[in-house]
PDB file of N, CA and C in Angstrom:
ATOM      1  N   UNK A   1      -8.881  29.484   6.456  1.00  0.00           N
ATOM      2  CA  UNK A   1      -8.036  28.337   6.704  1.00  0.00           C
ATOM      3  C   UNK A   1      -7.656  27.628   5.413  1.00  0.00           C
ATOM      4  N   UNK A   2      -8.351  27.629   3.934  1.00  0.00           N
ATOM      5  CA  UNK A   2      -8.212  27.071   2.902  1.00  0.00           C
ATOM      6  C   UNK A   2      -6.481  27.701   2.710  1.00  0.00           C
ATOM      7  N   UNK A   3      -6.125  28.865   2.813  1.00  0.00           N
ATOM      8  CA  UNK A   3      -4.862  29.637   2.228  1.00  0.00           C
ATOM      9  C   UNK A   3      -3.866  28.573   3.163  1.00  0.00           C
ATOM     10  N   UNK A   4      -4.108  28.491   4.114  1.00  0.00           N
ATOM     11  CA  UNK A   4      -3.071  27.679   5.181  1.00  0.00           C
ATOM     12  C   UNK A   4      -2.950  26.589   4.617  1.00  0.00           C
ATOM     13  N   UNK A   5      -3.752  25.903   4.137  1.00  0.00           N
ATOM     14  CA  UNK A   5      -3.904  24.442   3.888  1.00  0.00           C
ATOM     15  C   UNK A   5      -2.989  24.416   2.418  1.00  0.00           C
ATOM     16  N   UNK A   6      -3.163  24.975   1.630  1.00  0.00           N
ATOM     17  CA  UNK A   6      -2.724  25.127   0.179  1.00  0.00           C
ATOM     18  C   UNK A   6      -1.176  25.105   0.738  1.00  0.00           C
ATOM     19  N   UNK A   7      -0.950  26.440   1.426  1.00  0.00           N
ATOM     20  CA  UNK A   7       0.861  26.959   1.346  1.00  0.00           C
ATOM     21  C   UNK A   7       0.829  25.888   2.528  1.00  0.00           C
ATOM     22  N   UNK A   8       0.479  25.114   3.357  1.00  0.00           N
ATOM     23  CA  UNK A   8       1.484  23.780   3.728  1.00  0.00           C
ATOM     24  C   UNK A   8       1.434  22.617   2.951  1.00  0.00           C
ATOM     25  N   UNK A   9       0.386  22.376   2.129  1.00  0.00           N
ATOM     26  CA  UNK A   9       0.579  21.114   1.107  1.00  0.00           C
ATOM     27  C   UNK A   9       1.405  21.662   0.173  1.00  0.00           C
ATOM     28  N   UNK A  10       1.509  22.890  -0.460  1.00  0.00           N
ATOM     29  CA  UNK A  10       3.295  23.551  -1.100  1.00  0.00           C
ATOM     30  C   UNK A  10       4.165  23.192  -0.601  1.00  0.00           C
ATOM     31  N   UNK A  11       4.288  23.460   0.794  1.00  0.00           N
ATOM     32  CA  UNK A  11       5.820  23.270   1.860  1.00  0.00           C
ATOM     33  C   UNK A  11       5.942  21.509   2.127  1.00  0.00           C
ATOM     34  N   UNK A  12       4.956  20.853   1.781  1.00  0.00           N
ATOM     35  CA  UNK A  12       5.131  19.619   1.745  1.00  0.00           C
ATOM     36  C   UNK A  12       5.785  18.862   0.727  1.00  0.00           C
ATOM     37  N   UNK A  13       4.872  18.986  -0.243  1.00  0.00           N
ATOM     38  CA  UNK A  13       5.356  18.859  -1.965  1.00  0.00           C
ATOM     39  C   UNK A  13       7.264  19.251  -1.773  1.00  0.00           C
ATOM     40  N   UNK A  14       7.568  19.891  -1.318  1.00  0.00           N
ATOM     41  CA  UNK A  14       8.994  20.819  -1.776  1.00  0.00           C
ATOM     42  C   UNK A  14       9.584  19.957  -0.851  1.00  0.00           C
ATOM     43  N   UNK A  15       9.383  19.601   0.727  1.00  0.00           N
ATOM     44  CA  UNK A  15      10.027  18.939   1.012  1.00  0.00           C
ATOM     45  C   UNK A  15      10.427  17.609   1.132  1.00  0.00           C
ATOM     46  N   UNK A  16       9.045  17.100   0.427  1.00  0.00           N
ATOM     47  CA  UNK A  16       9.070  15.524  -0.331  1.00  0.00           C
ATOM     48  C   UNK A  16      10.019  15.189  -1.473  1.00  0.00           C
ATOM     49  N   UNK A  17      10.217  16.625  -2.336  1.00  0.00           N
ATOM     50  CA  UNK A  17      11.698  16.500  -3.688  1.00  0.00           C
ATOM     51  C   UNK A  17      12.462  16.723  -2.779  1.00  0.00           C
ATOM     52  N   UNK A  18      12.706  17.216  -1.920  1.00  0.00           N
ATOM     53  CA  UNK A  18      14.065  17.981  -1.467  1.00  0.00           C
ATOM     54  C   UNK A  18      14.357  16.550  -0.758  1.00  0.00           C
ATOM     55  N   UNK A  19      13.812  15.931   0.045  1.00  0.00           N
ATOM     56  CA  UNK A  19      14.258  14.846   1.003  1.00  0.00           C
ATOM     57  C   UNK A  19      14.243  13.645   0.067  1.00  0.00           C
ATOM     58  N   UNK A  20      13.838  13.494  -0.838  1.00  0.00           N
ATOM     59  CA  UNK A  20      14.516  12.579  -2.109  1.00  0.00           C
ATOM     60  C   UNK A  20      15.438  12.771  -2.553  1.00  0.00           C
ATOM     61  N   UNK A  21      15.805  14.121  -3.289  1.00  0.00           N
ATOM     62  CA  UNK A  21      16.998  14.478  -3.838  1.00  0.00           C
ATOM     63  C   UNK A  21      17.980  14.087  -2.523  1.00  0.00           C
ATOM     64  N   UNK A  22      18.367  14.429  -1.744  1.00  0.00           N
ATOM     65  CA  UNK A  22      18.921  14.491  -0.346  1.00  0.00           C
ATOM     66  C   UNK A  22      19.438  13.106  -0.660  1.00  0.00           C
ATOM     67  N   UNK A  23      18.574  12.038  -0.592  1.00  0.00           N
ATOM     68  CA  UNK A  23      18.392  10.504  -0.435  1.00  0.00           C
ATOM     69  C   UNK A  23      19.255  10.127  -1.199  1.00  0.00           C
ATOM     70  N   UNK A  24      18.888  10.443  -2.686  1.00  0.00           N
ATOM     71  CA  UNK A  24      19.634   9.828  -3.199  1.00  0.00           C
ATOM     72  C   UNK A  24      21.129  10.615  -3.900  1.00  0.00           C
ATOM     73  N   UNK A  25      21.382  11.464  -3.452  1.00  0.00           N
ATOM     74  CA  UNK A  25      22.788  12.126  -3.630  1.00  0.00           C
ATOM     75  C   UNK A  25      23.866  11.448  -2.445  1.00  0.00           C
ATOM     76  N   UNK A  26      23.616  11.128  -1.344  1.00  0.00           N
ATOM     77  CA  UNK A  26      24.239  10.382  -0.687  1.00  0.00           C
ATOM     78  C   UNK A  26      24.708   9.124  -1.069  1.00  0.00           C
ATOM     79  N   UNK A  27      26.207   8.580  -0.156  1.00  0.00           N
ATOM     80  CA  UNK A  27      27.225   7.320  -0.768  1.00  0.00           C
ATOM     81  C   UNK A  27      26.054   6.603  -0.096  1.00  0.00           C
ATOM     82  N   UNK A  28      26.192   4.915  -0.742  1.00  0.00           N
ATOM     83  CA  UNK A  28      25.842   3.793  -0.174  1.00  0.00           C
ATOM     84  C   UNK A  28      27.018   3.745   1.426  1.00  0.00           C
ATOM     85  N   UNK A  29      26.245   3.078   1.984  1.00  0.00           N
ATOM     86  CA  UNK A  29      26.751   2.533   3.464  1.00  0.00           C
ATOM     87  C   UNK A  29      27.662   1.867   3.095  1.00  0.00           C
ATOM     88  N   UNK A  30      27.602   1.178   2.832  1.00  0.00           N
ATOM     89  CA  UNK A  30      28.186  -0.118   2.269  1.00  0.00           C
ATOM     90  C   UNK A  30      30.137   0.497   2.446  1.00  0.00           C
ATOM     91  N   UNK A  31      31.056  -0.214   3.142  1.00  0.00           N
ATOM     92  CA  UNK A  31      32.447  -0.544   3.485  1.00  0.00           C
ATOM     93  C   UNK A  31      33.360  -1.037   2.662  1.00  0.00           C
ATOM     94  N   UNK A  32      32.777  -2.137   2.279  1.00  0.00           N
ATOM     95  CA  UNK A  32      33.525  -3.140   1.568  1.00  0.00           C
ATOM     96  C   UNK A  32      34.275  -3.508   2.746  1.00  0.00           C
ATOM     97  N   UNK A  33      35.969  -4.628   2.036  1.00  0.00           N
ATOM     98  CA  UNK A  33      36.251  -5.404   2.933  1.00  0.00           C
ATOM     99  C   UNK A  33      37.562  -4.631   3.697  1.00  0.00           C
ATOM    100  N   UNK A  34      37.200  -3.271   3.638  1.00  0.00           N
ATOM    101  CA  UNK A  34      38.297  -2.392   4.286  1.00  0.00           C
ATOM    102  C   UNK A  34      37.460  -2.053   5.761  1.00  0.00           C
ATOM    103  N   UNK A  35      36.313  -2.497   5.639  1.00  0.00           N
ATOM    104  CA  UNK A  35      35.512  -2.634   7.409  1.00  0.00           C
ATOM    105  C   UNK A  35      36.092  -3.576   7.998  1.00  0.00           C
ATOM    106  N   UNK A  36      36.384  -4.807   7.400  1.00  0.00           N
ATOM    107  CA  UNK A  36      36.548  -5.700   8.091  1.00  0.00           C
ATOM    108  C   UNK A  36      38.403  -5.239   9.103  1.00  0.00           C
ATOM    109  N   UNK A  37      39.036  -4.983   8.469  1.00  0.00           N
ATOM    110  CA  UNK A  37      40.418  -4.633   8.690  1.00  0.00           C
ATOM    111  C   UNK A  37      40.707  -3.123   9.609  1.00  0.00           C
ATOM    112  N   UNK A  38      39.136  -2.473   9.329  1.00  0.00           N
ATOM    113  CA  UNK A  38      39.393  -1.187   9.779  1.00  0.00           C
ATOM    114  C   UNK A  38      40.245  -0.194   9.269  1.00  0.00           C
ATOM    115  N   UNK A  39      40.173  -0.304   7.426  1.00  0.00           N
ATOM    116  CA  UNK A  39      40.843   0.676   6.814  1.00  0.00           C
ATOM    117  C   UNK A  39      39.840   1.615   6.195  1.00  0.00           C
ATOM    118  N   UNK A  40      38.856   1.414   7.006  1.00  0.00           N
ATOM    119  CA  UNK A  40      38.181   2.885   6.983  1.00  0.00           C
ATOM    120  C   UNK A  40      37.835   3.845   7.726  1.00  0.00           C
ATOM    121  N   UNK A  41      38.725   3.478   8.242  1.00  0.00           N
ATOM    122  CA  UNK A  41      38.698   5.061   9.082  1.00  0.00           C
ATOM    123  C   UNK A  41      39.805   5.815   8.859  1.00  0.00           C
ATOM    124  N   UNK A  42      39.647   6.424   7.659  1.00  0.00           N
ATOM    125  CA  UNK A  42      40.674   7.078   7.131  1.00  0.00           C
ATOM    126  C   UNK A  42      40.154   8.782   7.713  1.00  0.00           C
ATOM    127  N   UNK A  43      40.934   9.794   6.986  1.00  0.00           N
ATOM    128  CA  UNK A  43      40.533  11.426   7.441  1.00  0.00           C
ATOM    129  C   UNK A  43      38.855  11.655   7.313  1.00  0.00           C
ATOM    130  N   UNK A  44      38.663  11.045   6.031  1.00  0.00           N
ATOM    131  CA  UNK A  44      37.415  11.223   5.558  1.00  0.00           C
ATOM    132  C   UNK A  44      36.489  10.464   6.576  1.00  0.00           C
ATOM    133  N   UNK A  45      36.888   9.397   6.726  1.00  0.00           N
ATOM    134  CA  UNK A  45      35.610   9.066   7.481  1.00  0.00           C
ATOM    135  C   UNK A  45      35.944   9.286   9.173  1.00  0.00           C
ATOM    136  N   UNK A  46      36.824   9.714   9.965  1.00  0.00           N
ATOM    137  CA  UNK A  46      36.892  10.695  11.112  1.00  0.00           C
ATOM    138  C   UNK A  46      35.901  11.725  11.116  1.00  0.00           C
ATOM    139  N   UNK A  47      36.504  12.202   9.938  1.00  0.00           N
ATOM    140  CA  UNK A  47      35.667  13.787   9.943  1.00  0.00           C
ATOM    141  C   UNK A  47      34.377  13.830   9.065  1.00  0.00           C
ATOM    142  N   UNK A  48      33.897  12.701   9.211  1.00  0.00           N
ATOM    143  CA  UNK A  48      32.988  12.877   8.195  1.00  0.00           C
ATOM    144  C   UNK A  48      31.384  13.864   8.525  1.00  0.00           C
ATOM    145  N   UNK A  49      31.596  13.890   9.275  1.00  0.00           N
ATOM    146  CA  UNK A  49      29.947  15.443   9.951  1.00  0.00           C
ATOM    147  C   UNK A  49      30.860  16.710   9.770  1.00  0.00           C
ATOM    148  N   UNK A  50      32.149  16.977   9.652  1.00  0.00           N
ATOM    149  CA  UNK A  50      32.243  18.488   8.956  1.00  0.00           C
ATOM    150  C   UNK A  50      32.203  18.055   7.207  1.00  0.00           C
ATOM    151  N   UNK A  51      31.734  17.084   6.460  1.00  0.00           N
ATOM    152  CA  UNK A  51      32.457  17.089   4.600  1.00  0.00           C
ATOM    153  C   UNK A  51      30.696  17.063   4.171  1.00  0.00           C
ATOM    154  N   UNK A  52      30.866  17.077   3.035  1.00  0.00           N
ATOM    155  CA  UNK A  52      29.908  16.982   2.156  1.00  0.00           C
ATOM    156  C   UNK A  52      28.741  16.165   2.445  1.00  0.00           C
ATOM    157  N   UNK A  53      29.475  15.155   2.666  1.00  0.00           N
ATOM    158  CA  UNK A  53      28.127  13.682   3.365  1.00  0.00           C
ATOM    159  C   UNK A  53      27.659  14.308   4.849  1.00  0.00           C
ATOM    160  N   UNK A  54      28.792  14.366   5.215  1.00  0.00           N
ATOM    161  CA  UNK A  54      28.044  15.046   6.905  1.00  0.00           C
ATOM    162  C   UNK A  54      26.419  16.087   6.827  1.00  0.00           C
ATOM    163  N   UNK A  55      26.946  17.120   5.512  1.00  0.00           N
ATOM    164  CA  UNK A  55      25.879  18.053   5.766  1.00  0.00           C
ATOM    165  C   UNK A  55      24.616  17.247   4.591  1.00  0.00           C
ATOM    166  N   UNK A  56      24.837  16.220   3.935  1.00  0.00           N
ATOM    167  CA  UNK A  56      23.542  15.784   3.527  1.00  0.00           C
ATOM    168  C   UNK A  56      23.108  14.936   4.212  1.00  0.00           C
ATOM    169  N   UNK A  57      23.613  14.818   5.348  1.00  0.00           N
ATOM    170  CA  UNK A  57      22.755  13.470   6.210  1.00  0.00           C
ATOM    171  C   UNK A  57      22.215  14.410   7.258  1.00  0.00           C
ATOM    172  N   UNK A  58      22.855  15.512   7.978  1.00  0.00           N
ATOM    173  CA  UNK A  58      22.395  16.677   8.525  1.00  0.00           C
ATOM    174  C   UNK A  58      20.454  17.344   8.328  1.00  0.00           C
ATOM    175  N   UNK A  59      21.352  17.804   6.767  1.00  0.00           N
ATOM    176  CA  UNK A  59      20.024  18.386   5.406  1.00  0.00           C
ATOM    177  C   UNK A  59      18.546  16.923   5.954  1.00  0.00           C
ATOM    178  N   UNK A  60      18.974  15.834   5.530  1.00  0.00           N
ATOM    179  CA  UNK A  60      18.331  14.793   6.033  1.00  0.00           C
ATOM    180  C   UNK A  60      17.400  14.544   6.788  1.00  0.00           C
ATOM    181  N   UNK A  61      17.824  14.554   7.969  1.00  0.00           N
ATOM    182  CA  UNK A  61      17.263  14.378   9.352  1.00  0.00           C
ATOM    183  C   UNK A  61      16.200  15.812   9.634  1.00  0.00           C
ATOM    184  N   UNK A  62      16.934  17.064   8.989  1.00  0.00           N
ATOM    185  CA  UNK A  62      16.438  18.374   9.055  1.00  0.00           C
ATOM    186  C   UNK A  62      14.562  17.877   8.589  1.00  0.00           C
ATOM    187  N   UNK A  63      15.008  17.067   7.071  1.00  0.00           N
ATOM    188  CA  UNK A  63      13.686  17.424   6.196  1.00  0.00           C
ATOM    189  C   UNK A  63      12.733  16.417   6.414  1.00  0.00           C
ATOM    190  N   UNK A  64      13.070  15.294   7.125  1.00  0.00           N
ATOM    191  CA  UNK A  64      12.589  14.625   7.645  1.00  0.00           C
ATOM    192  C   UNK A  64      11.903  14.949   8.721  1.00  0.00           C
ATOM    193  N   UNK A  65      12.290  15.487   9.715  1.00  0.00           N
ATOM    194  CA  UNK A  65      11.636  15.898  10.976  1.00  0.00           C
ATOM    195  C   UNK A  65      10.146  17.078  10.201  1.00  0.00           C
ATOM    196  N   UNK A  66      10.630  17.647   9.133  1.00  0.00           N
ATOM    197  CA  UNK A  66       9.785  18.759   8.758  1.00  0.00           C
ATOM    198  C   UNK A  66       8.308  17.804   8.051  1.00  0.00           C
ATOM    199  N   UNK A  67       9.021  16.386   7.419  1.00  0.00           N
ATOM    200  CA  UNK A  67       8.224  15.879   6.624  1.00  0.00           C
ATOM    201  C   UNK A  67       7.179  15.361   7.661  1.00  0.00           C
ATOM    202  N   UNK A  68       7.431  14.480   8.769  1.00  0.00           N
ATOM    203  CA  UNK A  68       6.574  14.042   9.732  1.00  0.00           C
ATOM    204  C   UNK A  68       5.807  15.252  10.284  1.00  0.00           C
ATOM    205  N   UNK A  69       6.373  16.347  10.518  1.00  0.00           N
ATOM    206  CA  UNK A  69       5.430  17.090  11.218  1.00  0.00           C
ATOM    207  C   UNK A  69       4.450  18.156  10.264  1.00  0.00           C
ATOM    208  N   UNK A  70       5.038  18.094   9.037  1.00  0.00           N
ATOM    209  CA  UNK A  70       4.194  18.828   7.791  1.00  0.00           C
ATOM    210  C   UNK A  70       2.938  17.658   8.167  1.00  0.00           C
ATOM    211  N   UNK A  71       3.109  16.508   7.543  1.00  0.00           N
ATOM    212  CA  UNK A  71       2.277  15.777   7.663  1.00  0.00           C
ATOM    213  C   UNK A  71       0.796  15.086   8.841  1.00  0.00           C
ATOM    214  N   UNK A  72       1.712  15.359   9.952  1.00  0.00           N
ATOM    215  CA  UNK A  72       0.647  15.591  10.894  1.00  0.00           C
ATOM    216  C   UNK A  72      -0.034  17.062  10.952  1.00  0.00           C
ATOM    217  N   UNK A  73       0.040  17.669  11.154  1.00  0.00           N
ATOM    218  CA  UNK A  73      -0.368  18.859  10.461  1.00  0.00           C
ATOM    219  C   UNK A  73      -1.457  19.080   9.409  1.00  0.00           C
ATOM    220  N   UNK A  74      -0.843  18.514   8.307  1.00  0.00           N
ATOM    221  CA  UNK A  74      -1.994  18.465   7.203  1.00  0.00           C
ATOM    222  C   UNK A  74      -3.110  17.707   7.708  1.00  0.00           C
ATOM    223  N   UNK A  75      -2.789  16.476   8.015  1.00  0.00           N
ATOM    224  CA  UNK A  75      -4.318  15.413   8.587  1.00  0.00           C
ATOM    225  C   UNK A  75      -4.657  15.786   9.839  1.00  0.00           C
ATOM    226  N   UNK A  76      -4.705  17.526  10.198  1.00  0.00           N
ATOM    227  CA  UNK A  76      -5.622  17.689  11.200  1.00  0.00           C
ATOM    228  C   UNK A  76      -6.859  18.605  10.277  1.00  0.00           C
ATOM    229  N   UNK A  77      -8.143  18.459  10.752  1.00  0.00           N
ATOM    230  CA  UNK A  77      -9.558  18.758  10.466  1.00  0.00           C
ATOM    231  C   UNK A  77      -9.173  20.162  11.161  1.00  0.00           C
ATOM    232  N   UNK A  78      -8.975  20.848  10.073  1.00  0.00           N
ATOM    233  CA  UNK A  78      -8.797  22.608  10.366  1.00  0.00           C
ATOM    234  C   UNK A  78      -9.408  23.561   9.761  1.00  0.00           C
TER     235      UNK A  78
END
């Protein structure tokens, strides 16, 4: 069980950079005062789950779900 334990605290480690990097390659939320008017909803932000941001917020949620459950995982007595 030691080999298990090692290669998931690896797969942890990797997805702790990866879901940082992720983090912070993404735009701020933030609108400005083209929310208020609703001049943002331009093409880009319609379509924004097929562009670039879509698949790092995607990537996201992916490494996240992996991070919570890596983690329970590790703090079981195995």
């Amino acid at each position: 069980m030691g080999v298990l334990r090692v290669i998931l605290t690896i797969l942890f480690v990797l997805d702790c950079v990866a879901l940082t990097a992720l983090v912070l390659m993404q735009e701020g939320k933030q609108q400005g005062l083209g929310s208020i008017a609703g001049l943002s909803e331009t093409y880009w932000g319609k379509n924004k789950g097929r562009s670039m941001e879509g698949a790092l917020v995607k990537g996201t949620k992916v490494l996240a779900i992996a991070f919570i459950v890596l983690a329970a995982v590790l703090n079981l007595n195995f």
